[in-house]
PDB file of N, CA and C in Angstrom:
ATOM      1  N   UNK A   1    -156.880-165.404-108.984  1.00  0.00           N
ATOM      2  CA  UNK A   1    -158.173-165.610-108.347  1.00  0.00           C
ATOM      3  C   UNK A   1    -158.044-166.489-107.103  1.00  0.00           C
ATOM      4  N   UNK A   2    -157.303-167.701-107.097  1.00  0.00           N
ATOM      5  CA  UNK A   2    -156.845-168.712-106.287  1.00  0.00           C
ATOM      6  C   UNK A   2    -156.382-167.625-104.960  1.00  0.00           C
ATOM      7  N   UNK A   3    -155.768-166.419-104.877  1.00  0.00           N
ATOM      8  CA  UNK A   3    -154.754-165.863-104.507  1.00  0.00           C
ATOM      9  C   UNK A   3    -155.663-165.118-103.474  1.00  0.00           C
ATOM     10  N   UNK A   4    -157.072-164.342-103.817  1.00  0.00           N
ATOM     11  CA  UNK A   4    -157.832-163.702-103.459  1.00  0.00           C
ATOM     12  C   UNK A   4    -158.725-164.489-102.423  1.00  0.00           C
ATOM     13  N   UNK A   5    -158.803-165.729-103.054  1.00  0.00           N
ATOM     14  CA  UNK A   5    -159.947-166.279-102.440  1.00  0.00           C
ATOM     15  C   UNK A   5    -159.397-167.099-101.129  1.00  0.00           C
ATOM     16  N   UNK A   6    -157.791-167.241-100.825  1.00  0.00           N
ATOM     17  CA  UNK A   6    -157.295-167.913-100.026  1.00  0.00           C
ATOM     18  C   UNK A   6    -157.172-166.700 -98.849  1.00  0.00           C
ATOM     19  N   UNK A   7    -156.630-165.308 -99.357  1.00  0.00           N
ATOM     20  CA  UNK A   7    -156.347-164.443 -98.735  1.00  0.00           C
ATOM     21  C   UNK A   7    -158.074-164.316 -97.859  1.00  0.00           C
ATOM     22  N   UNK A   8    -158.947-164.474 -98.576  1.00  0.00           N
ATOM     23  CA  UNK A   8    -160.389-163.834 -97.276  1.00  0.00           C
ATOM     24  C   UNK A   8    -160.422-165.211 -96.733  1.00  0.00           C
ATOM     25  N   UNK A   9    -160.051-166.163 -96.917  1.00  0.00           N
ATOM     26  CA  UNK A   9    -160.424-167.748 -96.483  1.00  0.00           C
ATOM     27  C   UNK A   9    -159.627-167.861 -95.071  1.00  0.00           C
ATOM     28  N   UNK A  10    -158.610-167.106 -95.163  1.00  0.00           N
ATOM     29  CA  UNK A  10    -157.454-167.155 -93.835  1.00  0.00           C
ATOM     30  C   UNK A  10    -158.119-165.702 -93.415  1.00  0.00           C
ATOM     31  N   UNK A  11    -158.819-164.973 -93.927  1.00  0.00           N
ATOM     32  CA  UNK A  11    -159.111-163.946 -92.947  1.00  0.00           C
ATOM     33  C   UNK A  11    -160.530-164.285 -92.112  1.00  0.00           C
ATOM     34  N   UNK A  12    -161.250-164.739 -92.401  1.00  0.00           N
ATOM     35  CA  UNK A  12    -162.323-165.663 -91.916  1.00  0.00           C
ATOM     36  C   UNK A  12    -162.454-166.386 -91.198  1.00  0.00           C
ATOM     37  N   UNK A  13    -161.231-167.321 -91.515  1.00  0.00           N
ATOM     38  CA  UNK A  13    -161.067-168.048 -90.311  1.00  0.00           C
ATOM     39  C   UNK A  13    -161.158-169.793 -90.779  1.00  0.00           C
ATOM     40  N   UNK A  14    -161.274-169.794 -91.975  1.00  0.00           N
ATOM     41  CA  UNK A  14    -161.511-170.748 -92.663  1.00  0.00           C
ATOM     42  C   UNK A  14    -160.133-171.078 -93.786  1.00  0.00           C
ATOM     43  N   UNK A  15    -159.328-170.619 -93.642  1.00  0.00           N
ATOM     44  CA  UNK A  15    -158.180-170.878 -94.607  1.00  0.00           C
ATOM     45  C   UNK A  15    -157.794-171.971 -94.838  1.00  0.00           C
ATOM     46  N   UNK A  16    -157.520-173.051 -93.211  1.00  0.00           N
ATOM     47  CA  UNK A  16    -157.020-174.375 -93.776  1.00  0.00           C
ATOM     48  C   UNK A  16    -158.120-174.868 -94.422  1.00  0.00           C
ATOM     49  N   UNK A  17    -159.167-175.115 -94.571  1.00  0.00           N
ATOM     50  CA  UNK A  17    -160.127-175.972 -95.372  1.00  0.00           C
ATOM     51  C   UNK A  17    -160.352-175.735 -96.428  1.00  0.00           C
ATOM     52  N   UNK A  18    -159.910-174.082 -96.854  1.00  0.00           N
ATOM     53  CA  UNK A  18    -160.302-173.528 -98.015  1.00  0.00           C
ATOM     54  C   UNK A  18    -158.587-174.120 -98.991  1.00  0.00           C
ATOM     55  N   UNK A  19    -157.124-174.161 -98.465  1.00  0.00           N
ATOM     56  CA  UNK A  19    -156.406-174.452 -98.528  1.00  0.00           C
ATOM     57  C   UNK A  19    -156.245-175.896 -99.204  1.00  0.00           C
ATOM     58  N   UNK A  20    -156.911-176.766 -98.730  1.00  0.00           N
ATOM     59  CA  UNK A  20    -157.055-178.282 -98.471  1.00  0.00           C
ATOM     60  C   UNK A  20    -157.773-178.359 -99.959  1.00  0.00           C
ATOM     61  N   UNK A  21    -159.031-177.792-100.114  1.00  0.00           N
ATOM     62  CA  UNK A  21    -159.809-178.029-101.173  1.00  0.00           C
ATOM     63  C   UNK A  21    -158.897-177.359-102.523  1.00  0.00           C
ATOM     64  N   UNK A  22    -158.327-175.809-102.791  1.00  0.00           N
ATOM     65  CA  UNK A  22    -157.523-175.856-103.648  1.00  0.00           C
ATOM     66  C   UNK A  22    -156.029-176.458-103.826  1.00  0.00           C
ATOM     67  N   UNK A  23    -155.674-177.074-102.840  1.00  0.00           N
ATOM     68  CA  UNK A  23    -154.675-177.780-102.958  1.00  0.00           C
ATOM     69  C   UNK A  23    -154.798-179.085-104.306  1.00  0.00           C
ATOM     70  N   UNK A  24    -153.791-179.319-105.412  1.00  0.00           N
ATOM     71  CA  UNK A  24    -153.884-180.508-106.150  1.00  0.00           C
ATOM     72  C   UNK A  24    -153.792-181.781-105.351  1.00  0.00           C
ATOM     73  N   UNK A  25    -155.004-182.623-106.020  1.00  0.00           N
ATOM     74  CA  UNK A  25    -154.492-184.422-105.425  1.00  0.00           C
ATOM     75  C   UNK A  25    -153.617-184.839-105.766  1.00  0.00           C
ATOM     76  N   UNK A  26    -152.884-185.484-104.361  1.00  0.00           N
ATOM     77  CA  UNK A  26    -151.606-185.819-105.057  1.00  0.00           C
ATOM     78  C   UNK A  26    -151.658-186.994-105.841  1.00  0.00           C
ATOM     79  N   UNK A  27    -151.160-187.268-106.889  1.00  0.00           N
ATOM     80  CA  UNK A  27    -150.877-188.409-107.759  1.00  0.00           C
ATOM     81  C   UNK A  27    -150.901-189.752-107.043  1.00  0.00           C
ATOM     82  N   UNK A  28    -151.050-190.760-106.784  1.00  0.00           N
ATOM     83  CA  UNK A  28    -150.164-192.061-106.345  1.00  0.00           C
ATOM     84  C   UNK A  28    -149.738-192.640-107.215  1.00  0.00           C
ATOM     85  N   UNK A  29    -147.798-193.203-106.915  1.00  0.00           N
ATOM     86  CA  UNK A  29    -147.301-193.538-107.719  1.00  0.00           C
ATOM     87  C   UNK A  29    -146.293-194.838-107.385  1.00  0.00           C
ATOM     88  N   UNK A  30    -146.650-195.891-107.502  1.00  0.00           N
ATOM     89  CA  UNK A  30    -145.888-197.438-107.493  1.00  0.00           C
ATOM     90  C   UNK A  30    -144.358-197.366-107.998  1.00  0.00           C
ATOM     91  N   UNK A  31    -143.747-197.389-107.002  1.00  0.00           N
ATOM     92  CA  UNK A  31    -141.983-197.598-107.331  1.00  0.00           C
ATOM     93  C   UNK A  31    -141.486-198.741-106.219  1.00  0.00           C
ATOM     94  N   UNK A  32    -140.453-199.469-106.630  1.00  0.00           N
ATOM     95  CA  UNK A  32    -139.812-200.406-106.077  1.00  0.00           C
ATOM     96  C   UNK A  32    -139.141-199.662-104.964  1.00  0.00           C
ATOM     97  N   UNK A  33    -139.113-201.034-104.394  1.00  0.00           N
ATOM     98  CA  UNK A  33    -138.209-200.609-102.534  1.00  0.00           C
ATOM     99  C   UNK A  33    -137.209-199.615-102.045  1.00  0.00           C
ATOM    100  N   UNK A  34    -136.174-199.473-103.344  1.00  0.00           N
ATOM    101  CA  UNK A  34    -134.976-199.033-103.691  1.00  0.00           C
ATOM    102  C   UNK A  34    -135.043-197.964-104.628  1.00  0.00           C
ATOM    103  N   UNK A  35    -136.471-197.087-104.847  1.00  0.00           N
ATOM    104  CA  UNK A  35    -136.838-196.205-105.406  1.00  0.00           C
ATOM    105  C   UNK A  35    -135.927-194.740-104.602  1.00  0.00           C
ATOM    106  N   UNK A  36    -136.112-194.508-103.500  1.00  0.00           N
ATOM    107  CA  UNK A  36    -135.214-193.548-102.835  1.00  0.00           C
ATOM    108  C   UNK A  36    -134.293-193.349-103.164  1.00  0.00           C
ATOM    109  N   UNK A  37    -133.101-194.306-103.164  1.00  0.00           N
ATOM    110  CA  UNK A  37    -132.276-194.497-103.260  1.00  0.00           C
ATOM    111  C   UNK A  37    -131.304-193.833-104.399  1.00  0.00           C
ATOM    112  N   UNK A  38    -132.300-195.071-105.427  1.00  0.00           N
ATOM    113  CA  UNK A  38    -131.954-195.034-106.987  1.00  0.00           C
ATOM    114  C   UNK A  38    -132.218-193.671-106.984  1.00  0.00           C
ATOM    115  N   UNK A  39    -133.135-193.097-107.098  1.00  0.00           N
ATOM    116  CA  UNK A  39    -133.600-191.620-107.843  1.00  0.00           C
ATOM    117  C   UNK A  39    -133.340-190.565-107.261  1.00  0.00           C
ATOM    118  N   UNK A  40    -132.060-190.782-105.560  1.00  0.00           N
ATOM    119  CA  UNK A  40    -131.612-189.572-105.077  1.00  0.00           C
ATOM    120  C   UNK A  40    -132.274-188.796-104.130  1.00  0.00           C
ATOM    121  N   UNK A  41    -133.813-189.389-103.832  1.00  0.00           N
ATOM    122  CA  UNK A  41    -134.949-188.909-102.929  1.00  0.00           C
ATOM    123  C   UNK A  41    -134.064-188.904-101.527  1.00  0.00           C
ATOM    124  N   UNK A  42    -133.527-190.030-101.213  1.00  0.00           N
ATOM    125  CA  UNK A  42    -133.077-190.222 -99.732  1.00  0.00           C
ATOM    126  C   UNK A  42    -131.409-189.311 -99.654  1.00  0.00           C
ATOM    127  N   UNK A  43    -130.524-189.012-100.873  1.00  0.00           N
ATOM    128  CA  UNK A  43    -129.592-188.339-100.048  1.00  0.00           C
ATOM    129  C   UNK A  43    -130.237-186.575-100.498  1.00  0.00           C
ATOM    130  N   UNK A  44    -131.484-186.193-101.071  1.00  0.00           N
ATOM    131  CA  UNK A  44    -131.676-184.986-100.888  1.00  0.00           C
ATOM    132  C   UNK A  44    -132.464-184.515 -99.937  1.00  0.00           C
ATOM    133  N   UNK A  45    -133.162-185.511 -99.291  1.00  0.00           N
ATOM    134  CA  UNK A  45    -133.758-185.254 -97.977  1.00  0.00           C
ATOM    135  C   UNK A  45    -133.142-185.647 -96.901  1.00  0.00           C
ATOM    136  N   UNK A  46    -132.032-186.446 -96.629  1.00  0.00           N
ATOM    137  CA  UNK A  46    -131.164-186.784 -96.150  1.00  0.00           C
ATOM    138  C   UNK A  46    -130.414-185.027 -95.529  1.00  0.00           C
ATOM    139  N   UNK A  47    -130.028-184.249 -96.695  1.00  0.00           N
ATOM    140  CA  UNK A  47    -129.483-182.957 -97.320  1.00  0.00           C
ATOM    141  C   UNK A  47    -130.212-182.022 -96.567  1.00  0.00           C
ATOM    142  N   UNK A  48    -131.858-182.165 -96.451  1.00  0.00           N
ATOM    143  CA  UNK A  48    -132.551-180.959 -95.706  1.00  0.00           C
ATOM    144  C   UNK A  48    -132.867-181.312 -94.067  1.00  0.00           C
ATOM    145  N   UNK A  49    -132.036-182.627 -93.504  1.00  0.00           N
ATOM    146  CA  UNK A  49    -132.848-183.159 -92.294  1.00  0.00           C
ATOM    147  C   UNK A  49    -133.751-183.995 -92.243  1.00  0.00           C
ATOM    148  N   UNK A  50    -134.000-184.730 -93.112  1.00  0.00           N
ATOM    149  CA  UNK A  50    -135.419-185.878 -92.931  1.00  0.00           C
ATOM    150  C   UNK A  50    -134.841-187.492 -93.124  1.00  0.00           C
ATOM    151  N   UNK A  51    -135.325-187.964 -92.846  1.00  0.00           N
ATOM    152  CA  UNK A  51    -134.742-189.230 -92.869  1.00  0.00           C
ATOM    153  C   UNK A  51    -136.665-189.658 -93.261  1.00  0.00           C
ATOM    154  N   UNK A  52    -136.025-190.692 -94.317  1.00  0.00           N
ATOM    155  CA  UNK A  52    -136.907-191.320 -95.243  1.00  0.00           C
ATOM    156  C   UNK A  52    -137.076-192.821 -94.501  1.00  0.00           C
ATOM    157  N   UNK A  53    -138.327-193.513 -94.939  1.00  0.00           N
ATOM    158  CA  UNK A  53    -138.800-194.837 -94.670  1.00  0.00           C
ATOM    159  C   UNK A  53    -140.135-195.212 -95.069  1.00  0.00           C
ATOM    160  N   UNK A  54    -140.264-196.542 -94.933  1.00  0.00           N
ATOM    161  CA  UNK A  54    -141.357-197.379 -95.735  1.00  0.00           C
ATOM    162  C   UNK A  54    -142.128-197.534 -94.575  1.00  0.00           C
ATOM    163  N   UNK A  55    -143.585-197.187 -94.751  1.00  0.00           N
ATOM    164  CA  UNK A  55    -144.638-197.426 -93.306  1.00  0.00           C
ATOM    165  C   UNK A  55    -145.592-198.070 -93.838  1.00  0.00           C
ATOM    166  N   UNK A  56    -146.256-198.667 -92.702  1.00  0.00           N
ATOM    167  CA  UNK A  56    -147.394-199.704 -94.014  1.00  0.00           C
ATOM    168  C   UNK A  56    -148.899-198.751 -93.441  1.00  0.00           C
ATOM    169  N   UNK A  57    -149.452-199.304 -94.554  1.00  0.00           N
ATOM    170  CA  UNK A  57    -150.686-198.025 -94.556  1.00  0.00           C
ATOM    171  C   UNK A  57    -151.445-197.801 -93.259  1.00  0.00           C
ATOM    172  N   UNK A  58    -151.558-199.343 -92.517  1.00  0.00           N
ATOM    173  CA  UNK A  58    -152.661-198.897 -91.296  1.00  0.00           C
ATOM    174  C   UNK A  58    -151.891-198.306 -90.543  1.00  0.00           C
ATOM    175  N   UNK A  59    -150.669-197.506 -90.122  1.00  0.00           N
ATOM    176  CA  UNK A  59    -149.780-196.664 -89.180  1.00  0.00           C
ATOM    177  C   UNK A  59    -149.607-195.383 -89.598  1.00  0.00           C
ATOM    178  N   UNK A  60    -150.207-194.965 -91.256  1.00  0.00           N
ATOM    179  CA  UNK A  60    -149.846-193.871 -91.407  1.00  0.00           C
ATOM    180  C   UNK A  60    -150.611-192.674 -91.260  1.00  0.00           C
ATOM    181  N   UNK A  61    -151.655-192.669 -91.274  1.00  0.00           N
ATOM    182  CA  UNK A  61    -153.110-192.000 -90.324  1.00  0.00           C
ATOM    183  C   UNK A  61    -152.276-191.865 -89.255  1.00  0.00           C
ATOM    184  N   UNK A  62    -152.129-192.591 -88.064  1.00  0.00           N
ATOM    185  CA  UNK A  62    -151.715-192.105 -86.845  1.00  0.00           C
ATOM    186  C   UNK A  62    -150.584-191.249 -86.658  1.00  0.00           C
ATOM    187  N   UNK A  63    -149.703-191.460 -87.742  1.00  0.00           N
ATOM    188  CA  UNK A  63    -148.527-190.445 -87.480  1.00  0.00           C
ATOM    189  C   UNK A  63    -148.286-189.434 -88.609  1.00  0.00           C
ATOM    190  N   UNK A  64    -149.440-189.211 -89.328  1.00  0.00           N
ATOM    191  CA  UNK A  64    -149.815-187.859 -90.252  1.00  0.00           C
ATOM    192  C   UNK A  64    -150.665-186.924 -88.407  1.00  0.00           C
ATOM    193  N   UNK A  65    -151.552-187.749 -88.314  1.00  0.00           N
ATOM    194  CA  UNK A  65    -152.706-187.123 -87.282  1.00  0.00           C
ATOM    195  C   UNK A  65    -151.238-186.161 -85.793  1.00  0.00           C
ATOM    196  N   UNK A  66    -150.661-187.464 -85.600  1.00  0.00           N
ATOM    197  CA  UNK A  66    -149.434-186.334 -84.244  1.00  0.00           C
ATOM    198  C   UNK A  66    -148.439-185.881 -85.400  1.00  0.00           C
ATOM    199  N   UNK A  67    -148.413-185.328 -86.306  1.00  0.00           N
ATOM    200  CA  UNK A  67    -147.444-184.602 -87.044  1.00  0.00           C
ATOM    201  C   UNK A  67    -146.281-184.908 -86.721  1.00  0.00           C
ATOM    202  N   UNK A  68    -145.837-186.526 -86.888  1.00  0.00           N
ATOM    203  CA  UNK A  68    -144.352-186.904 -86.994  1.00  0.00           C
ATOM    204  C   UNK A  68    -144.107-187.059 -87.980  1.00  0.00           C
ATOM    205  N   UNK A  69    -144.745-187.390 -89.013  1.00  0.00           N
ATOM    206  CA  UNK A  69    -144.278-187.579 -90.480  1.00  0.00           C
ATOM    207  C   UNK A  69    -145.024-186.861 -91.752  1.00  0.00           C
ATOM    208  N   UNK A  70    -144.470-187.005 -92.924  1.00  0.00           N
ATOM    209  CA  UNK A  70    -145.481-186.559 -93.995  1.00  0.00           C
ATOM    210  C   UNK A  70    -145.100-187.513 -94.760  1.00  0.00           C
ATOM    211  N   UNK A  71    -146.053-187.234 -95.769  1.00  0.00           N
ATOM    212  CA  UNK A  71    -145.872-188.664 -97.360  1.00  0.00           C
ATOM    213  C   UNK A  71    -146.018-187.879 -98.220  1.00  0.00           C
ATOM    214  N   UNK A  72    -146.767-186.663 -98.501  1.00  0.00           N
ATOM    215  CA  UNK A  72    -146.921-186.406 -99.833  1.00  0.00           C
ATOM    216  C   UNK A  72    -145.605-185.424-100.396  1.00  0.00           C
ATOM    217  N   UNK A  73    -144.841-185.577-101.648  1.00  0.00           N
ATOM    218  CA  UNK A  73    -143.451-185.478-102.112  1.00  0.00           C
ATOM    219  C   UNK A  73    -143.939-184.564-103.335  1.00  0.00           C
ATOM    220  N   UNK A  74    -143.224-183.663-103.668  1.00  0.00           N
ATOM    221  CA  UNK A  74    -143.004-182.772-105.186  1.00  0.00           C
ATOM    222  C   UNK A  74    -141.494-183.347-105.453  1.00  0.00           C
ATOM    223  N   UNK A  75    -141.449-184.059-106.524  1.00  0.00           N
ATOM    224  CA  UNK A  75    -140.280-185.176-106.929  1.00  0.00           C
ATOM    225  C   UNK A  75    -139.315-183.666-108.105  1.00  0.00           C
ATOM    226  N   UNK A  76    -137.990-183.978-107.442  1.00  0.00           N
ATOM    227  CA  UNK A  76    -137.661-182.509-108.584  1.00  0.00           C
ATOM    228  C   UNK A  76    -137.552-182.487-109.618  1.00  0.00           C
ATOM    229  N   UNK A  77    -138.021-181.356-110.200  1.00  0.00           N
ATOM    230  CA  UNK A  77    -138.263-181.204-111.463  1.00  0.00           C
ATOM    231  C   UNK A  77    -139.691-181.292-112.178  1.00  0.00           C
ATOM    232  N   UNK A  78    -140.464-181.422-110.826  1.00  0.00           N
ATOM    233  CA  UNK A  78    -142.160-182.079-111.246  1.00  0.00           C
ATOM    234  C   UNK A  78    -142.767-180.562-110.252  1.00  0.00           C
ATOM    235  N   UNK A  79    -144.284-180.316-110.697  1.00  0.00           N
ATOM    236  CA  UNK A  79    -144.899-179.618-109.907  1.00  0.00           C
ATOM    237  C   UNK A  79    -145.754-180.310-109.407  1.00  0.00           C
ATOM    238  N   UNK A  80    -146.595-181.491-110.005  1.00  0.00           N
ATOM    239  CA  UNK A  80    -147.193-182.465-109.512  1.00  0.00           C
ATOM    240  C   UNK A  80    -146.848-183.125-107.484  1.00  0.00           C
ATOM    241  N   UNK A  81    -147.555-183.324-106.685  1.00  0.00           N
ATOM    242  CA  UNK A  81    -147.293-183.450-105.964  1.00  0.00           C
ATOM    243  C   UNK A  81    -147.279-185.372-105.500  1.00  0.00           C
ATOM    244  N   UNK A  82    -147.104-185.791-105.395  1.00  0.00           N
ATOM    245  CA  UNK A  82    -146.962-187.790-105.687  1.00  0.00           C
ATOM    246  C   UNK A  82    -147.330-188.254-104.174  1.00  0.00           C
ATOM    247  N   UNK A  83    -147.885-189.408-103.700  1.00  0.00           N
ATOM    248  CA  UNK A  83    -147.733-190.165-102.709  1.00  0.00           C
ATOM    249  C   UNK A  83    -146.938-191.619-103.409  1.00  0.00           C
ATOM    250  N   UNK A  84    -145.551-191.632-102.912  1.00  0.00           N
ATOM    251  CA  UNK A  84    -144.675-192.919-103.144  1.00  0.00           C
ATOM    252  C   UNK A  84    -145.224-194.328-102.693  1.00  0.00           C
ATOM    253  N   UNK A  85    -145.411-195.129-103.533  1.00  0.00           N
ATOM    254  CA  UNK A  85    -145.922-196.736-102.606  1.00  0.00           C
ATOM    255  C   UNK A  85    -145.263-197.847-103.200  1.00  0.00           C
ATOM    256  N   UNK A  86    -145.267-199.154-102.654  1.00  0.00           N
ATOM    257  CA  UNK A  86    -144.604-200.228-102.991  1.00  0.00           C
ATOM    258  C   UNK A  86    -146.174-201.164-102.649  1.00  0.00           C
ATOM    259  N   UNK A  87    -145.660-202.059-103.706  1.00  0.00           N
ATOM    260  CA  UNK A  87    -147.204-203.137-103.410  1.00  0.00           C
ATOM    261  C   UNK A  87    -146.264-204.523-102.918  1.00  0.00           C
ATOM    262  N   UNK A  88    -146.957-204.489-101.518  1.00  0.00           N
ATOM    263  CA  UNK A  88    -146.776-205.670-100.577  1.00  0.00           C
ATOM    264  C   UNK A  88    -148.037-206.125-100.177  1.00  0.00           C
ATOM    265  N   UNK A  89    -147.865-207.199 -99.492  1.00  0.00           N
ATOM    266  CA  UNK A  89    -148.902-208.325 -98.851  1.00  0.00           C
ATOM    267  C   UNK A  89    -148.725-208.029 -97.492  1.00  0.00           C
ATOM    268  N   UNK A  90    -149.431-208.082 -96.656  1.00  0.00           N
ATOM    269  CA  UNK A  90    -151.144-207.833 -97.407  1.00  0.00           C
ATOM    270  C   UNK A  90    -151.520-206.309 -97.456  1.00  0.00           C
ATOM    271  N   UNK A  91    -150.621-205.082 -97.087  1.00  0.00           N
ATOM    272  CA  UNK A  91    -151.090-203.703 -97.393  1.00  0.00           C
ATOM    273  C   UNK A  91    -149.867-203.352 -98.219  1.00  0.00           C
ATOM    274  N   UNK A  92    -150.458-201.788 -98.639  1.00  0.00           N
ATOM    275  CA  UNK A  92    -149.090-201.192 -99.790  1.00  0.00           C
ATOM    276  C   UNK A  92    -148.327-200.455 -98.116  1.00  0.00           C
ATOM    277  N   UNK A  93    -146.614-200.405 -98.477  1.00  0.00           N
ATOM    278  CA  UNK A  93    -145.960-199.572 -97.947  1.00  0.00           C
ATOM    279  C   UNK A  93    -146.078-197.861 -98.410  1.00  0.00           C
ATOM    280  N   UNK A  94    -146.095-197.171 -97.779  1.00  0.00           N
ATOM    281  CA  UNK A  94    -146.221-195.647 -98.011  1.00  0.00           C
ATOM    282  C   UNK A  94    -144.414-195.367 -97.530  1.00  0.00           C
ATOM    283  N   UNK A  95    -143.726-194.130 -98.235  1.00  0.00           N
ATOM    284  CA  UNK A  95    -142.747-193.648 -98.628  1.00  0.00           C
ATOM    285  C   UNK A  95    -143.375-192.505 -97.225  1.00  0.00           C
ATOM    286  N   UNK A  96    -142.500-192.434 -96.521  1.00  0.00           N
ATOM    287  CA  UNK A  96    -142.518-191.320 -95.611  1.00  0.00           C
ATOM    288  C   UNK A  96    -141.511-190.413 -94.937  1.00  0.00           C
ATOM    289  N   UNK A  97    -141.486-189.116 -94.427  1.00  0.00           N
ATOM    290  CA  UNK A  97    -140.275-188.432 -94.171  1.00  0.00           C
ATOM    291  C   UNK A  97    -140.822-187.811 -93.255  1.00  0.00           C
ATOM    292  N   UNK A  98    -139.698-188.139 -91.798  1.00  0.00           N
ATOM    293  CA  UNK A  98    -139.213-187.313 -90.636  1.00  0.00           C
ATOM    294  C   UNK A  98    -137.971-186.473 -90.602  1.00  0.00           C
ATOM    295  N   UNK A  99    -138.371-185.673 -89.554  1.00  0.00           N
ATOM    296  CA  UNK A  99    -136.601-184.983 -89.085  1.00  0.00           C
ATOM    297  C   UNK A  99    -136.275-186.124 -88.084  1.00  0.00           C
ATOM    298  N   UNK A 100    -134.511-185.271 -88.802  1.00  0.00           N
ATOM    299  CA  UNK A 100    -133.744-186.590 -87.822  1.00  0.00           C
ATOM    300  C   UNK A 100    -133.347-186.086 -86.507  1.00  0.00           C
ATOM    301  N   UNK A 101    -133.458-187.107 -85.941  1.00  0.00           N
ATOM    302  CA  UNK A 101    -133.719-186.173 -84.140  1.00  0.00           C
ATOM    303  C   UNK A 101    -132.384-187.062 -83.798  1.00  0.00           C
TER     304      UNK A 101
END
């Protein structure tokens, strides 16, 4: 049904919004600094071209908005989709991935 209703949503002219709304929220999920690391995130994206890093929240709006980075992660082995964070003072860090230029 999902399948049908995306297919007239992009024929319309309306797909990304229709997209956006069946898309799952991603989870948010609190891991330490060295979460990448430990759990292999940074040498498998490392593996596809992205280079990983910690951004603090008021910067990450601006560089979701010029499409230099993304945050939201499908961790393997999960279908769930996660936003990675660390709790610092005075904002949380967000887990983010570029290509490496």
């Amino acid at each position: 049904m999902t399948d049908i209703l995306r297919t007239i949503a992009s024929a319309i002219g309306i797909g990304k919004w229709v997209n956006k709304l069946l898309s799952p929220t991603p989870e948010v999920r609190y891991v330490h600094m060295k979460y990448p690391e430990d759990s292999g995130l940074s040498e498998d994206f490392a593996a596809k071209g992205y280079n990983l890093s910690w951004c603090d929240e008021r910067k990450l709006q601006f560089l979701l908005d010029k499409n230099e980075a993304k945050h939201i992660f499908t961790p393997p082995g999960e279908s769930k989709p996660v936003v990675l964070k660390v709790k610092s003072n005075p904002r949380d860090l967000v887990l983010i991935y570029k290509p490496k230029t």
